[in-house]
PDB file of N, CA and C in Angstrom:
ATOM      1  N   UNK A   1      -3.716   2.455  12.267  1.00  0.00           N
ATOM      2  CA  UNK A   1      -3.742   3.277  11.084  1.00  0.00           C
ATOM      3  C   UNK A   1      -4.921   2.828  10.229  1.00  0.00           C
ATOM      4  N   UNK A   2      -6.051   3.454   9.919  1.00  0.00           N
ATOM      5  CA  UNK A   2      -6.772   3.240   8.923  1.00  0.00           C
ATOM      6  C   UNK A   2      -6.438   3.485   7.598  1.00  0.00           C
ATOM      7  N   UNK A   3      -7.846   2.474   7.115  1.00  0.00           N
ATOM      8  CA  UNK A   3      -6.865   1.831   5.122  1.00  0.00           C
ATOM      9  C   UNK A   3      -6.809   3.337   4.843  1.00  0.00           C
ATOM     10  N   UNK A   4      -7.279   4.459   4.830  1.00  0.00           N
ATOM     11  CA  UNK A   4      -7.569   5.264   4.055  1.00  0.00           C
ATOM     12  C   UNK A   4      -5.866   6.244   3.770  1.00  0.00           C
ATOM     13  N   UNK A   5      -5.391   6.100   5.224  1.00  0.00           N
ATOM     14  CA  UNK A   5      -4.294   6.388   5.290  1.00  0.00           C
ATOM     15  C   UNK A   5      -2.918   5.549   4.954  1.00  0.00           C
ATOM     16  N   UNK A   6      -3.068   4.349   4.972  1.00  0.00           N
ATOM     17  CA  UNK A   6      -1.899   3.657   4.657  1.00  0.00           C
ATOM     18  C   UNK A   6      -1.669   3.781   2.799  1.00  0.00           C
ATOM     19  N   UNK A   7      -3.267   3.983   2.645  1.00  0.00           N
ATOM     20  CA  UNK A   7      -3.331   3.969   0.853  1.00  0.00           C
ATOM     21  C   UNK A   7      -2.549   4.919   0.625  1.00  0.00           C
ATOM     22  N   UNK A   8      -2.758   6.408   1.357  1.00  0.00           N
ATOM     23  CA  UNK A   8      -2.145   7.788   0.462  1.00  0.00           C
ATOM     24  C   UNK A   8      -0.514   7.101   0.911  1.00  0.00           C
ATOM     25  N   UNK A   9      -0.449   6.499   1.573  1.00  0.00           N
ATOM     26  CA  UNK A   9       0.944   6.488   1.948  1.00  0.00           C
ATOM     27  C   UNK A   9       2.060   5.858   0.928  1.00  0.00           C
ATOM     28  N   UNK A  10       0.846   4.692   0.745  1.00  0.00           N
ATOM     29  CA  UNK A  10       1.311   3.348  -0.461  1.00  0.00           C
ATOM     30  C   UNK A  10       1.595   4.359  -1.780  1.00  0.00           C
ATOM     31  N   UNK A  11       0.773   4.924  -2.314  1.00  0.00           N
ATOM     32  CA  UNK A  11       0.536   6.022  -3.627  1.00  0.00           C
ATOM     33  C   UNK A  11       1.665   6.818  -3.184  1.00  0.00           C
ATOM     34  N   UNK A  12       1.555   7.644  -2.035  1.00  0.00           N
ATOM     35  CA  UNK A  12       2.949   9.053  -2.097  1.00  0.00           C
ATOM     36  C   UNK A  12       4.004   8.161  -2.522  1.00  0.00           C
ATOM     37  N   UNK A  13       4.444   6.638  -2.010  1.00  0.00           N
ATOM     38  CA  UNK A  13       5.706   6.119  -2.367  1.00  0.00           C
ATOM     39  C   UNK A  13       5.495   4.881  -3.619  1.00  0.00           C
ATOM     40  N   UNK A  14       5.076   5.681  -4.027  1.00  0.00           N
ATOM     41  CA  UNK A  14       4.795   4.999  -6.167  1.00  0.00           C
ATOM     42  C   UNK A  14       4.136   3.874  -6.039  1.00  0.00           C
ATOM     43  N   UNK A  15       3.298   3.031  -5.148  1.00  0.00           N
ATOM     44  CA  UNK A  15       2.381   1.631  -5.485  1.00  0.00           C
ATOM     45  C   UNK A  15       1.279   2.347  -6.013  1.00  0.00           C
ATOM     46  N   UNK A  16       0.263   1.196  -6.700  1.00  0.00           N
ATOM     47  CA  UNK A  16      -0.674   1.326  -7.348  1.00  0.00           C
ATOM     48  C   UNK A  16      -1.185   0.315  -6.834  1.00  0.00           C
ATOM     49  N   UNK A  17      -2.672   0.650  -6.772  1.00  0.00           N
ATOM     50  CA  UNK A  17      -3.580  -0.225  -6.238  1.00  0.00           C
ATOM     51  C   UNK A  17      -4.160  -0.881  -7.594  1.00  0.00           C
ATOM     52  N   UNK A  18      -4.504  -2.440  -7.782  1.00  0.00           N
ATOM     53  CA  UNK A  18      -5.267  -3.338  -8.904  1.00  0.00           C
ATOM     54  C   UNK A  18      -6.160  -2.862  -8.789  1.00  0.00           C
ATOM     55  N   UNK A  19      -7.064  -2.862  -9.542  1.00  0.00           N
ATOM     56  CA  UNK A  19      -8.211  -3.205  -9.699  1.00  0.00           C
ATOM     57  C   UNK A  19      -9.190  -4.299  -9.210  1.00  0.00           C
ATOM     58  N   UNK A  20     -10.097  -4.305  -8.147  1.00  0.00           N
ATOM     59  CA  UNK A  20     -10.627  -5.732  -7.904  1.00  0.00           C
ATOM     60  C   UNK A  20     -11.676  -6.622  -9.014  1.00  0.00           C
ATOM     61  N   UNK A  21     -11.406  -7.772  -8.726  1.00  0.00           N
ATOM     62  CA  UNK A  21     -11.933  -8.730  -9.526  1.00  0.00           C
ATOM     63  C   UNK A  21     -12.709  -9.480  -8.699  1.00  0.00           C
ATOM     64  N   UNK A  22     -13.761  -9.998  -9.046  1.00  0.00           N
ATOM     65  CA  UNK A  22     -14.644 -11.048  -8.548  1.00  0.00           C
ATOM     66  C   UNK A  22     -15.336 -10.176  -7.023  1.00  0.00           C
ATOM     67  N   UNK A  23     -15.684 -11.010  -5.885  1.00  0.00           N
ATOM     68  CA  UNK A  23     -16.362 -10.690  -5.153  1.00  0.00           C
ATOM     69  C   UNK A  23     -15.624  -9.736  -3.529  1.00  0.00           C
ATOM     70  N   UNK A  24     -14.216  -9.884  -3.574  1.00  0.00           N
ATOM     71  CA  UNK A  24     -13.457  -9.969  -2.631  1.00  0.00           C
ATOM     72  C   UNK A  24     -13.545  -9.107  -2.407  1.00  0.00           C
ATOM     73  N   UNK A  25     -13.190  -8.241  -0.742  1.00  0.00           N
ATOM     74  CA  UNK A  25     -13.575  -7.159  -0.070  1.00  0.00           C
ATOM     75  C   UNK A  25     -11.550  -6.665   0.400  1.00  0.00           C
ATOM     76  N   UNK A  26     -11.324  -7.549   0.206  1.00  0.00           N
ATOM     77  CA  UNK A  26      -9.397  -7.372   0.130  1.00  0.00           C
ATOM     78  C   UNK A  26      -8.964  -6.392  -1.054  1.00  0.00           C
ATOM     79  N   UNK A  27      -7.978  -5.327  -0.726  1.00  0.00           N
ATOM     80  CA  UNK A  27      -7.163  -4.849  -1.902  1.00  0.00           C
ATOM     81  C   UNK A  27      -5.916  -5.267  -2.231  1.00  0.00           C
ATOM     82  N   UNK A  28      -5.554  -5.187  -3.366  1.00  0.00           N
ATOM     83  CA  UNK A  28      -3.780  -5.453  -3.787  1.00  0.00           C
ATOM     84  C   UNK A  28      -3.520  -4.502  -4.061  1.00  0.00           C
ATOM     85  N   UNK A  29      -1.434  -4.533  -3.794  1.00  0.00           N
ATOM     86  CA  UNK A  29      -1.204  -3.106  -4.835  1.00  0.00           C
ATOM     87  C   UNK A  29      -0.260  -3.952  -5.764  1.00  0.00           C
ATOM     88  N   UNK A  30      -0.013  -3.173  -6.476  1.00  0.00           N
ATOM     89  CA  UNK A  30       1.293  -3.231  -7.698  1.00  0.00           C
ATOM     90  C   UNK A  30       1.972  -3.670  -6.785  1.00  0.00           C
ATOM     91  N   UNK A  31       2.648  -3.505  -5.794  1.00  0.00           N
ATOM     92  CA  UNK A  31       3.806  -3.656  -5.388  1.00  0.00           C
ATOM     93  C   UNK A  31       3.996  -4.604  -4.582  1.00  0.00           C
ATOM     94  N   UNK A  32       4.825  -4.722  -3.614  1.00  0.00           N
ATOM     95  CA  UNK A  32       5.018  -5.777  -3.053  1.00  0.00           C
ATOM     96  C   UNK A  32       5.014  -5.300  -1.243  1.00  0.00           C
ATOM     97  N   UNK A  33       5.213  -5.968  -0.517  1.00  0.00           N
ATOM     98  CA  UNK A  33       4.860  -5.231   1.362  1.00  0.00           C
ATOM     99  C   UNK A  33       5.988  -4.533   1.502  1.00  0.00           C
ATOM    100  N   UNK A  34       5.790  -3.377   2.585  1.00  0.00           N
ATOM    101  CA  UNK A  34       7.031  -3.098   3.359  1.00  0.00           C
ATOM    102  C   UNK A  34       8.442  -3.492   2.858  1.00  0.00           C
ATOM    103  N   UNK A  35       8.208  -4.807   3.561  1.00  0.00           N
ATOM    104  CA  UNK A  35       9.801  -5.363   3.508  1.00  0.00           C
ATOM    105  C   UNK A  35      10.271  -5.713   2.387  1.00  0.00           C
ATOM    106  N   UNK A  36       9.538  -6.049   1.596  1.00  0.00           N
ATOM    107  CA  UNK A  36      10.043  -6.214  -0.127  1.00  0.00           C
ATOM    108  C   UNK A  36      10.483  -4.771  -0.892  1.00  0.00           C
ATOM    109  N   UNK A  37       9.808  -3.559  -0.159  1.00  0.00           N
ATOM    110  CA  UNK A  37      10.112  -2.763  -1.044  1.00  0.00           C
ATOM    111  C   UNK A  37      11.901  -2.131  -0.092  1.00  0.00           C
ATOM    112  N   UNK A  38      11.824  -2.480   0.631  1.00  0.00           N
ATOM    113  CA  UNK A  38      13.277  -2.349   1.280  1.00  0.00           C
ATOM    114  C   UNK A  38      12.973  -0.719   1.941  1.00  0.00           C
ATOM    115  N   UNK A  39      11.757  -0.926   3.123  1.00  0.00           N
ATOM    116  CA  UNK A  39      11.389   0.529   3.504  1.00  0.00           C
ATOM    117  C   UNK A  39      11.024   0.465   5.140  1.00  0.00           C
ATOM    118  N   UNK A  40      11.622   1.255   6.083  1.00  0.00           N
ATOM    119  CA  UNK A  40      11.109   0.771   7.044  1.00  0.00           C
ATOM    120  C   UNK A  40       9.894   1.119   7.798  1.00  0.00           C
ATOM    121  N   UNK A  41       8.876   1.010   8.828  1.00  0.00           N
ATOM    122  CA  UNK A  41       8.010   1.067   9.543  1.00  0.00           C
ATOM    123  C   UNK A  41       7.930   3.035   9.288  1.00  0.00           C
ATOM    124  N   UNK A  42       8.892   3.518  10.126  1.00  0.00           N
ATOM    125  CA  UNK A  42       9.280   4.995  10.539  1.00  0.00           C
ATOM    126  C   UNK A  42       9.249   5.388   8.778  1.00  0.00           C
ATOM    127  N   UNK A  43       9.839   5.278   7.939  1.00  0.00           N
ATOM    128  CA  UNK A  43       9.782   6.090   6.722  1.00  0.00           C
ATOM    129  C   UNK A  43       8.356   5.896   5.846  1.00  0.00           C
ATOM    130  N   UNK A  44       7.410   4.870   6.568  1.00  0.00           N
ATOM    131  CA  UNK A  44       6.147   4.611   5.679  1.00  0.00           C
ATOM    132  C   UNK A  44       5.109   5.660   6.408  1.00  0.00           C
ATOM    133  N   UNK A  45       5.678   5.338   7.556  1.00  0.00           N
ATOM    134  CA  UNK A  45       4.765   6.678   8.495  1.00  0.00           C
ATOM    135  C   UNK A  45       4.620   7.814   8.305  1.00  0.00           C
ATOM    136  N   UNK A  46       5.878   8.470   7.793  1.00  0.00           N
ATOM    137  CA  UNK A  46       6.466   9.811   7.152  1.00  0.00           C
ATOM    138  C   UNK A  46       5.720  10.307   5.651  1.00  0.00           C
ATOM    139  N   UNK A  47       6.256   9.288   5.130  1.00  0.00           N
ATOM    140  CA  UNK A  47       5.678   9.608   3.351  1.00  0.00           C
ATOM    141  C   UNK A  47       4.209  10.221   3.659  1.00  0.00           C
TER     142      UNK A  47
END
């Protein structure tokens, strides 16, 4: 899955991406992974 797609996926199910700081080529979101948000593999695919 490319980032471009996991992003709309992250956003359709309410995360927000930070803002980057300093030099880093990594993103964060608001939220927390997968398994923290209590979501599985098959329903992240879907959104």
């Amino acid at each position: 899955m490319k980032y471009r797609e996991a992003a709309k996926k992250l956003k359709a199910l309410g995360c927000e991406e930070v803002a980057r700081r300093g030099k880093g080529s990594h993103r964060l979101w608001h939220r927390a992974l997968l398994k923290q948000l209590d979501l599985d593999w098959e329903k992240f695919q879907k959104a």
